[in-house]
Protein backbone atom coordinates (compact mmCIF):
# COMPACT_ATOMS: atom_id res chain seq x y z
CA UNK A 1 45.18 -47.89 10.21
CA UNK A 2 48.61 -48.69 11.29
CA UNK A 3 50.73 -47.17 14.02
CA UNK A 4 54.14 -46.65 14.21
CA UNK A 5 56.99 -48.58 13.12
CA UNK A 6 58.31 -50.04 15.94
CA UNK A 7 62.34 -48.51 16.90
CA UNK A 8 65.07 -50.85 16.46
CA UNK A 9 67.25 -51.67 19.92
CA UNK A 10 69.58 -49.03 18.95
CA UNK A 11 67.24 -46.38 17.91
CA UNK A 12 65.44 -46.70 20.97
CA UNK A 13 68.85 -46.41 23.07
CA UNK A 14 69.85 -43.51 21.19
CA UNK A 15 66.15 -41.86 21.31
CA UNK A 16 66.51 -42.46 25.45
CA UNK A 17 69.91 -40.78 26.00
CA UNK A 18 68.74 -37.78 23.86
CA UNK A 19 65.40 -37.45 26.09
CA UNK A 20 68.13 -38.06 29.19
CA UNK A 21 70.19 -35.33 27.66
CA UNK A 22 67.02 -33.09 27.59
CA UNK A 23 66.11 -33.55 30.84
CA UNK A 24 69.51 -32.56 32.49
CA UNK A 25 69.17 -29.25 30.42
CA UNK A 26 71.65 -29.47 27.95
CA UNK A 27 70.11 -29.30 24.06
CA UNK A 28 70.55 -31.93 21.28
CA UNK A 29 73.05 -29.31 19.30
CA UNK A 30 74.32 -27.18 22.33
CA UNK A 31 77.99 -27.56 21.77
CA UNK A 32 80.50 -27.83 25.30
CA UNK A 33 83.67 -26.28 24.18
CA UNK A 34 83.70 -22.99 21.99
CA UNK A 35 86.37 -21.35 21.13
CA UNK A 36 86.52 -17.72 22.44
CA UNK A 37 86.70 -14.95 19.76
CA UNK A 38 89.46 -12.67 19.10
CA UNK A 39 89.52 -9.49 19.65
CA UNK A 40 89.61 -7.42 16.42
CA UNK A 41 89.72 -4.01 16.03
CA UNK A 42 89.42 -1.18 13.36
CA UNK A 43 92.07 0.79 14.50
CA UNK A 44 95.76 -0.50 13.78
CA UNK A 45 98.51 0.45 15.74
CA UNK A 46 100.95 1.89 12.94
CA UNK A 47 104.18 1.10 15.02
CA UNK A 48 103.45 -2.21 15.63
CA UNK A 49 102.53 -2.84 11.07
CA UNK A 50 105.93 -0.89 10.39
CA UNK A 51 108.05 -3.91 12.81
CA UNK A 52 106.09 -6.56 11.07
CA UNK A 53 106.58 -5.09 7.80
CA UNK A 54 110.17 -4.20 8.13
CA UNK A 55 111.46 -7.72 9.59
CA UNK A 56 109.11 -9.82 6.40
CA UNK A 57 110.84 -10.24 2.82
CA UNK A 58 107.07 -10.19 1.51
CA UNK A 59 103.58 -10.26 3.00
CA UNK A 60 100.24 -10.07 1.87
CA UNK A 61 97.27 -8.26 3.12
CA UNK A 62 95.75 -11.03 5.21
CA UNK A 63 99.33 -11.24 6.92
CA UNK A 64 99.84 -8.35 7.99
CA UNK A 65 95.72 -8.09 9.55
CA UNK A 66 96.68 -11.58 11.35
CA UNK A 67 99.83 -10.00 12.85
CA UNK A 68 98.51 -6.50 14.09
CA UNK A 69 94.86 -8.04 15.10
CA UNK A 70 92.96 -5.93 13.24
CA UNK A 71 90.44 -5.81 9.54
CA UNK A 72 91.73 -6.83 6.39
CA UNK A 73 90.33 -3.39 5.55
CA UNK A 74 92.13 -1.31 7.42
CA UNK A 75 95.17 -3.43 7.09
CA UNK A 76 94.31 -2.41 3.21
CA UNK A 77 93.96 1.32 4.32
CA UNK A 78 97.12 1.43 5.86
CA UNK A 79 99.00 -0.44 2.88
CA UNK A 80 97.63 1.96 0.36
CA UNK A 81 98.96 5.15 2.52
CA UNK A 82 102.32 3.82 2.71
CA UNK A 83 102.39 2.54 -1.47
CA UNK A 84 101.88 6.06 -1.77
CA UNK A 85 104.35 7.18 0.73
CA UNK A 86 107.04 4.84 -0.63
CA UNK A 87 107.27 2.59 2.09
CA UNK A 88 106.25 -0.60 0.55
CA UNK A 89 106.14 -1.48 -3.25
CA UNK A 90 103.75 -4.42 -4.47
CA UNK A 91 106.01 -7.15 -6.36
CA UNK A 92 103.17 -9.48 -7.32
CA UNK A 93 99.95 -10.82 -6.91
CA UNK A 94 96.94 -10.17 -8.83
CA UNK A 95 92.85 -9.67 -8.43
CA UNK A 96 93.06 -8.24 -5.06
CA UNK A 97 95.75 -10.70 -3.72
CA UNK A 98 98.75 -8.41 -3.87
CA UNK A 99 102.20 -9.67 -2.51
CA UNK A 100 104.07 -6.23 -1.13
CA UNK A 101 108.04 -6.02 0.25
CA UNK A 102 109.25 -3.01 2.05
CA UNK A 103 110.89 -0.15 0.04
């Protein structure tokens, strides 16, 4: 019984740049510019943690992964070794979020 509604002016534009859009090969949600991804890695270069850790009054996990490019886990790995050691000493934080200073 009925057909379709019939588009407004600017539905129809819009419809007829998407379809233009199509044709040229580019998709509807295709984005242009992406950000390229950093490079993380699993191993952590201890030389380069001890600088960042020895020139900071306090950092936090998630610091000192940002600095030396690598997993908050084995940024975690590393900070537990040295607690032990004596290197560092954890002055606050709580529930995981753990402020540290160097010993």
């Amino acid at each position: 019984m009925g057909g379709g509604k019939k588009q407004s002016p600017a539905q129809a534009e819009k419809s007829q740049s998407a379809e233009a859009t199509k044709k040229e090969g580019q998709k509807k949600g295709e984005r242009k510019d992406q950000k390229a991804k950093t490079n993380i890695s699993v191993i952590i270069d201890e030389n380069q943690a001890m600088n960042f850790i020895k020139g900071a009054k306090v950092f936090t996990v998630q610091e000192l992964s940002r600095q030396t490019n690598v997993k908050i886990s084995a940024a975690n790995a590393l900070l537990q070794k040295l607690l032990l050691k004596g290197s560092v000493k954890r002055v606050g934080g709580y529930s995981g979020h753990h402020i540290y200073t160097p010993a």
